[in-house]
C-alpha atoms as a PDB file:
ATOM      1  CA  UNK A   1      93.276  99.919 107.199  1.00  0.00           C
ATOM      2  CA  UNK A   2      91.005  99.046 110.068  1.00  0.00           C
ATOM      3  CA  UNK A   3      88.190  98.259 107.535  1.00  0.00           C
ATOM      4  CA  UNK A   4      90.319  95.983 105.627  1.00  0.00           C
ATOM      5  CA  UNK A   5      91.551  94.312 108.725  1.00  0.00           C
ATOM      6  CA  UNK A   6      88.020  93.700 109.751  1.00  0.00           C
ATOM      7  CA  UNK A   7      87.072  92.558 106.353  1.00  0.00           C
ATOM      8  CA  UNK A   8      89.394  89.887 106.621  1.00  0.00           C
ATOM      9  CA  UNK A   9      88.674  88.525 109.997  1.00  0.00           C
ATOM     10  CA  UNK A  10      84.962  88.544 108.497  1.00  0.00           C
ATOM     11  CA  UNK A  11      86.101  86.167 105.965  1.00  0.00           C
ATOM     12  CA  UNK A  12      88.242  84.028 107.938  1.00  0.00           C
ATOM     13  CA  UNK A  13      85.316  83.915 110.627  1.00  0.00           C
ATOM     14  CA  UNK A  14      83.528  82.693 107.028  1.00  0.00           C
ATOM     15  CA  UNK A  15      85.411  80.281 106.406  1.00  0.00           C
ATOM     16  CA  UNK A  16      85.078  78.825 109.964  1.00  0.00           C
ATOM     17  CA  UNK A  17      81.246  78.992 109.757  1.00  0.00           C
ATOM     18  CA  UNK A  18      81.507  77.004 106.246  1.00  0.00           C
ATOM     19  CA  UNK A  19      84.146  74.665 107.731  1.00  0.00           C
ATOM     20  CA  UNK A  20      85.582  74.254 104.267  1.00  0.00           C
ATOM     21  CA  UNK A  21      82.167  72.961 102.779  1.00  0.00           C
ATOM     22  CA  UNK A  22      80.294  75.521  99.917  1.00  0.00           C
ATOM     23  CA  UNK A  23      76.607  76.307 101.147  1.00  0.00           C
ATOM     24  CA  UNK A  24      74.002  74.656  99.006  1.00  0.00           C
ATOM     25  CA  UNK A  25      72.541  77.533  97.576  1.00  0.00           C
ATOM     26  CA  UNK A  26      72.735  81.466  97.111  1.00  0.00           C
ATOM     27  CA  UNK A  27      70.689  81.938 100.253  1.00  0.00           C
ATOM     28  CA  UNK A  28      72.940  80.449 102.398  1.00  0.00           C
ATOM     29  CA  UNK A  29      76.365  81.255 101.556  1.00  0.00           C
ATOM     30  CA  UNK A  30      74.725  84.962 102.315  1.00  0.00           C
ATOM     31  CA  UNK A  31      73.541  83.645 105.576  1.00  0.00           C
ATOM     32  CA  UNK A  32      77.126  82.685 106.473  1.00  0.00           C
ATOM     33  CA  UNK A  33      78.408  85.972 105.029  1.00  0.00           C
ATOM     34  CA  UNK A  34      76.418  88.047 106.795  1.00  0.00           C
ATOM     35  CA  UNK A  35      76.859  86.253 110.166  1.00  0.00           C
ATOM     36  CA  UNK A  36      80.400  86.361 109.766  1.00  0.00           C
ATOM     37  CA  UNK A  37      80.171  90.239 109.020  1.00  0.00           C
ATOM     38  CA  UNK A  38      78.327  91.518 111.794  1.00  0.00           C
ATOM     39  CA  UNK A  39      80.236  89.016 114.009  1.00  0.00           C
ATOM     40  CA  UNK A  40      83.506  90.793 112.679  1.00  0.00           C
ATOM     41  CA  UNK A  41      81.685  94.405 113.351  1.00  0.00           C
ATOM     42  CA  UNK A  42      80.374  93.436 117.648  1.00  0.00           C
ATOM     43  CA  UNK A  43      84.212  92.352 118.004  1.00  0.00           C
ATOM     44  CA  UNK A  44      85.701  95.378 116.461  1.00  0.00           C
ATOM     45  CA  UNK A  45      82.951  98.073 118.412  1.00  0.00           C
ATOM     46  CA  UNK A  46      83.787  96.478 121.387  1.00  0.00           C
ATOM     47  CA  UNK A  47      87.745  96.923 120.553  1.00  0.00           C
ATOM     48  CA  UNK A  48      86.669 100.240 119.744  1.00  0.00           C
ATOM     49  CA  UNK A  49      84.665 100.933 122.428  1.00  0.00           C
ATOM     50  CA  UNK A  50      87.479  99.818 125.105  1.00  0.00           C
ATOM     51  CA  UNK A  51      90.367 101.817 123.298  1.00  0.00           C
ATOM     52  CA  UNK A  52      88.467 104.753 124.031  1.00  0.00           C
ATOM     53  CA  UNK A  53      87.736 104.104 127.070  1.00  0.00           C
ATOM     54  CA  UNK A  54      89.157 104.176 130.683  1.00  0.00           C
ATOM     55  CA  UNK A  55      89.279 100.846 131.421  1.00  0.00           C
ATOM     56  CA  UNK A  56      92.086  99.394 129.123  1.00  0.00           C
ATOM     57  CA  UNK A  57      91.994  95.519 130.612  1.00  0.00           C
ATOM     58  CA  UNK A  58      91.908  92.528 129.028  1.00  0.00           C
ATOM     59  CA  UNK A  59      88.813  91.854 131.517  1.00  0.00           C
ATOM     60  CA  UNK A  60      86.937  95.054 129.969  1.00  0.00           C
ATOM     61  CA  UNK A  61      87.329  93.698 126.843  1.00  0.00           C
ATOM     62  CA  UNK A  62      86.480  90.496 127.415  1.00  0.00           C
ATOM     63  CA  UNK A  63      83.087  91.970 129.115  1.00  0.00           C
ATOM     64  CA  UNK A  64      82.490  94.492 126.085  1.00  0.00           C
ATOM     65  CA  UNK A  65      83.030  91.219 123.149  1.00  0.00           C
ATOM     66  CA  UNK A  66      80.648  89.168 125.462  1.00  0.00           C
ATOM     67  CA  UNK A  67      78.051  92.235 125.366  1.00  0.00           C
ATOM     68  CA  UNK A  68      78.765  92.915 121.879  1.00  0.00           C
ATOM     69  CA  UNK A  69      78.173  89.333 120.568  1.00  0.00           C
ATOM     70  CA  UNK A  70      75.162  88.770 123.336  1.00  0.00           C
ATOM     71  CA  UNK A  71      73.457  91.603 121.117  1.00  0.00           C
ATOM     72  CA  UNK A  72      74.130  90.173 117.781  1.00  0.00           C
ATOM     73  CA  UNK A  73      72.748  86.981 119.348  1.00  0.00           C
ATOM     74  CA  UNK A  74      69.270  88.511 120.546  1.00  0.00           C
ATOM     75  CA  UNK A  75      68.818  90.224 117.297  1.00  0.00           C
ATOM     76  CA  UNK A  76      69.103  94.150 116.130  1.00  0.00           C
ATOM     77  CA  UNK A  77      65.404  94.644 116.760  1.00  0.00           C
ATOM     78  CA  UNK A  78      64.893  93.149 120.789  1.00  0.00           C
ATOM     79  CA  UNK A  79      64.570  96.239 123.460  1.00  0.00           C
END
């Protein structure tokens, strides 16, 4: 259920990136897919993150999103 939840945020976060307009071509409607999924996944391993852990705040998970997002931002690869 969590998967499907997170599925559809993806494409709602999609639709936002689109703003209603269909990308030119092939290569970038994936662009905007795959942005919108691996925004979908930082939130939801940061939600997963802080419901495991011992601070349950809405401060934590603030901090955890921002981290979460600020590594999707610098890219998979950077050290």
């Amino acid at each position: 259920h969590t998967r499907q939840v997170e599925a559809d945020f993806a494409d709602a976060i999609a639709e936002q990136l689109s703003r209603g307009a269909d990308p030119a071509t092939p290569d970038e409607r994936l662009h905007t897919i795959v942005t919108a999924r691996c925004i979908a996944a930082a939130v939801f391993g940061a939600m997963e993150m802080w419901m495991v852990g011992t601070d349950r705040s809405p401060d934590e998970l603030a901090r955890l999103c921002s981290a979460a997002l600020r590594s999707v931002r610098e890219g998979i690869a950077a050290d």
